[in-house]
Protein backbone atom coordinates (compact mmCIF):
# COMPACT_ATOMS: atom_id res chain seq x y z
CA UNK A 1 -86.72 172.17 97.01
CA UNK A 2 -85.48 171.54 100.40
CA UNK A 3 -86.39 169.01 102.98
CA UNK A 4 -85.73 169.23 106.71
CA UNK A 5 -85.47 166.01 108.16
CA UNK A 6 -85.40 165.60 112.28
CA UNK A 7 -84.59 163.17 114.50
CA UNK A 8 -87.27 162.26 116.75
CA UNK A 9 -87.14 158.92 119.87
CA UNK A 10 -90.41 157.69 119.52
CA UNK A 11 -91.33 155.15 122.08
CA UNK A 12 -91.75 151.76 120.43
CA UNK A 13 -94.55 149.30 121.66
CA UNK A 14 -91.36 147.17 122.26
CA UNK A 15 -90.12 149.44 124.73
CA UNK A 16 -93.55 149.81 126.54
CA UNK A 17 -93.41 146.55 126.67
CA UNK A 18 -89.78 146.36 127.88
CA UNK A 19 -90.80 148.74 131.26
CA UNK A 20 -94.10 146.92 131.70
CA UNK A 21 -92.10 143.50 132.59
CA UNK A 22 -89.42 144.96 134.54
CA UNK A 23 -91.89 146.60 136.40
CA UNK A 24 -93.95 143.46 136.74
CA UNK A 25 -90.43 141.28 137.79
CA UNK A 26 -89.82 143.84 140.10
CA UNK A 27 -93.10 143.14 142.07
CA UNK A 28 -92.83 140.09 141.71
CA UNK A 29 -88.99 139.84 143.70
CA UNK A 30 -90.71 141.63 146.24
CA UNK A 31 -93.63 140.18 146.73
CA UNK A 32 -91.57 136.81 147.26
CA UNK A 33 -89.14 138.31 149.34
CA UNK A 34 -91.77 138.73 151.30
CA UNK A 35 -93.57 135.62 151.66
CA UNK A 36 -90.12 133.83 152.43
CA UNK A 37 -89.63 136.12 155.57
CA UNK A 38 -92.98 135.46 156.57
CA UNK A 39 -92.45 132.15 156.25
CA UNK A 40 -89.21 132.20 158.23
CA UNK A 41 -90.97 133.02 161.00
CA UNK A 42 -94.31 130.68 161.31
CA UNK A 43 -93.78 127.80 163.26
CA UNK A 44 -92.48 124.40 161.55
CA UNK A 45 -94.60 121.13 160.84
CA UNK A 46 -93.64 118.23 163.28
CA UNK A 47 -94.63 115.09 163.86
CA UNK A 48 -95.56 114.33 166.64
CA UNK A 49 -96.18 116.69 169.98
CA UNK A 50 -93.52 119.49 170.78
CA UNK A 51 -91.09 119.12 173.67
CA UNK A 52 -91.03 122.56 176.11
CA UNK A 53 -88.94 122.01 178.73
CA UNK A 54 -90.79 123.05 182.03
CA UNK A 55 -94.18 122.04 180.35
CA UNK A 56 -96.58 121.42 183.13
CA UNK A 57 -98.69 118.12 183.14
CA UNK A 58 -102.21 116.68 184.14
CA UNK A 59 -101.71 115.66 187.60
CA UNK A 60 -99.12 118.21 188.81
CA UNK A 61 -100.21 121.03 190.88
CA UNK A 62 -99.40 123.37 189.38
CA UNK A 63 -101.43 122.69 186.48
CA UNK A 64 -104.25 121.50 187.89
CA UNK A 65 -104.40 125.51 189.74
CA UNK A 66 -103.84 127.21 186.63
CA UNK A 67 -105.86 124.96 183.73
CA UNK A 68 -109.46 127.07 184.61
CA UNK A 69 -107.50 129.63 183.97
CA UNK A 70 -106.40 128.74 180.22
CA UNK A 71 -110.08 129.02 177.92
CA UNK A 72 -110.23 127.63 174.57
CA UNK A 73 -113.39 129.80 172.65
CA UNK A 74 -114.73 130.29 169.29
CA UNK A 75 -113.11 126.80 167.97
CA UNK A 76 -114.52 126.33 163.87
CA UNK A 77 -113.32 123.56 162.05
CA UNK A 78 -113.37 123.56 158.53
CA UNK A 79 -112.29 121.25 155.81
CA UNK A 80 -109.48 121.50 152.94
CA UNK A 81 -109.45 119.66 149.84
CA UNK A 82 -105.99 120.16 148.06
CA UNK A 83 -105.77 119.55 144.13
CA UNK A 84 -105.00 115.87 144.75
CA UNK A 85 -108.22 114.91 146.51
CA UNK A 86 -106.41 114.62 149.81
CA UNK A 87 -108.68 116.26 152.98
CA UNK A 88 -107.44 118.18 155.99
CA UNK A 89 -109.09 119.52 159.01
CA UNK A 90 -108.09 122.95 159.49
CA UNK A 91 -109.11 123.94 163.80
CA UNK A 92 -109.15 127.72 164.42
CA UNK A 93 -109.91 129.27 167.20
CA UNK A 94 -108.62 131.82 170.55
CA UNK A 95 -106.61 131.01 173.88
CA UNK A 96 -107.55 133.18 176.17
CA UNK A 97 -105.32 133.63 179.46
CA UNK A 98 -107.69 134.48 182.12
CA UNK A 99 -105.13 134.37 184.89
CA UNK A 100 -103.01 136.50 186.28
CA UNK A 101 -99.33 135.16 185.12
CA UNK A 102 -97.76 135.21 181.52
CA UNK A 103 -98.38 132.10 179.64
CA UNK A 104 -95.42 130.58 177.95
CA UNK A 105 -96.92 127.25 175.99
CA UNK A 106 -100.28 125.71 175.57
CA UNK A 107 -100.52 122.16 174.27
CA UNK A 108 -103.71 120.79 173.79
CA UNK A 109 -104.58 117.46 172.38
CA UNK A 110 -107.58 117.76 169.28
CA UNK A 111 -109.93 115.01 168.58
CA UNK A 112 -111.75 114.56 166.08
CA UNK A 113 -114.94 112.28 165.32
CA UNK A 114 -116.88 111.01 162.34
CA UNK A 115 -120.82 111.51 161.69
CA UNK A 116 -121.23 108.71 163.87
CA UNK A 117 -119.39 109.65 166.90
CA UNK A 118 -116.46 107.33 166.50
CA UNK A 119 -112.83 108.20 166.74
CA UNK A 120 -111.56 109.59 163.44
CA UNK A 121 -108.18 111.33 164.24
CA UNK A 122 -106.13 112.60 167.17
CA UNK A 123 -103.29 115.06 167.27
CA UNK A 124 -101.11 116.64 170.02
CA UNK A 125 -100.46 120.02 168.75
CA UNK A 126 -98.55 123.05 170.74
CA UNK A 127 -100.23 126.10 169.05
CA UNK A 128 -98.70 128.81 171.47
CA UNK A 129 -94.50 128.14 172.46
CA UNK A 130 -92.02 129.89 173.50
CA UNK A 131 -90.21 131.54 170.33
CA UNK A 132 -91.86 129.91 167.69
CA UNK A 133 -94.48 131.71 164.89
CA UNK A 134 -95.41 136.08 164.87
CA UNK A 135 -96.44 136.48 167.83
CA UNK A 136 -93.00 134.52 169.95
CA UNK A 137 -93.43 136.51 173.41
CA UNK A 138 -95.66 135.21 176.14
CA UNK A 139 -99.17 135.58 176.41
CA UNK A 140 -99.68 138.34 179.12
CA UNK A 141 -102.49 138.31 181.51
CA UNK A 142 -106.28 138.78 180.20
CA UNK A 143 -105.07 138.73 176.95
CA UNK A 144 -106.38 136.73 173.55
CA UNK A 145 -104.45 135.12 170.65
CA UNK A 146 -105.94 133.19 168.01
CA UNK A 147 -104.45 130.00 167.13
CA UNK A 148 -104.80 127.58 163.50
CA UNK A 149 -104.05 123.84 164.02
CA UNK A 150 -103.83 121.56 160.78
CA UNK A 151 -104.86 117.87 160.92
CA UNK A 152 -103.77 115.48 158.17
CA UNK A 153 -105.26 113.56 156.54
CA UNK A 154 -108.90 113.34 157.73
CA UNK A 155 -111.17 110.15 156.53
CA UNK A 156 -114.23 111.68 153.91
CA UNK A 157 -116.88 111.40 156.60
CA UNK A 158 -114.97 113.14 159.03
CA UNK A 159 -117.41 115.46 161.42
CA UNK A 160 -116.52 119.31 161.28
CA UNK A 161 -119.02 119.70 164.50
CA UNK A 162 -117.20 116.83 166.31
CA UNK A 163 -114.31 118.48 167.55
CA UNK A 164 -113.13 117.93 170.70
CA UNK A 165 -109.80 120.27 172.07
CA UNK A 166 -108.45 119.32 175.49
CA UNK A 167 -105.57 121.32 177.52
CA UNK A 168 -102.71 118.74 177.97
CA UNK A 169 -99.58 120.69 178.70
CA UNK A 170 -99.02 124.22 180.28
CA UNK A 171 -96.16 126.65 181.01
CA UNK A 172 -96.31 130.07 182.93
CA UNK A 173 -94.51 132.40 184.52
């Protein structure tokens, strides 16, 4: 009596296994490569408002001929609650450049009220400037870009309908 005996590879669960996690780590160094060069190229948190040289002011002329020009629309406000209880006010809405030059920077001062009108918070924030976030180039004529503004921290009975976005600061070409 003879027996034949061959050498088969059979694929272990082990193995499986083995691929299924490289694969996985793989997508994984991707997917955070990325996020970080996305991230490289939003805008940073400040303080306090944003310097732009050549940033045109309530009063001037020049501002006071182009502001009618500048339209804030569609502004929603919504709220964020993070895992530690703290509350933000998150302001979204669209700059539109109705004029007829290229618009550099936008700085707008947001207020925001409670449910009973008063003051709640106030920020200075500079949503479109020159080289900062995706979209860095100008804004051209006629055109629309959507813009997010944070606000931290906002008090619990902080008004999302009392939202108040004035035009403080502009530069064109």
């Amino acid at each position: 009596m003879t027996a034949e005996f061959t050498s088969e590879l059979k694929r272990t669960r082990r193995l499986v296994t083995l691929y299924i996690m490289i694969g996985v780590a793989a997508v994984a160094t991707v997917a955070v490569a990325l996020v970080w060069r996305y991230q490289k190229n939003l805008p940073k948190e400040v303080s306090g408002p944003v310097v732009v040289p050549g940033m045109l002011r309530p009063g001037q002329p020049d501002f006071e001929a182009y502001k009618d020009k500048v339209l804030i629309e569609n502004v929603k406000a919504s709220i964020a609650i993070n895992v530690a209880g703290g509350r933000s006010a998150q302001i979204d809405g669209i700059i539109v450049n109705d004029g007829s030059r290229k618009l550099e920077a936008v700085e707008m001062r947001i207020t925001l009220y409670d449910v009973y009108g008063d003051l709640s918070k106030e920020r200075i924030a500079t949503p479109l400037r020159p080289g900062i976030g995706l979209e860095a180039r100008p804004m051209e004529p006629l055109e629309k870009r959507a813009f997010h503004v944070g606000v931290d921290p906002v008090e619990q009975l902080w008004n999302p309908k009392g939202v108040k976005i004035e035009i403080t600061g502009l530069k064109y070409k």
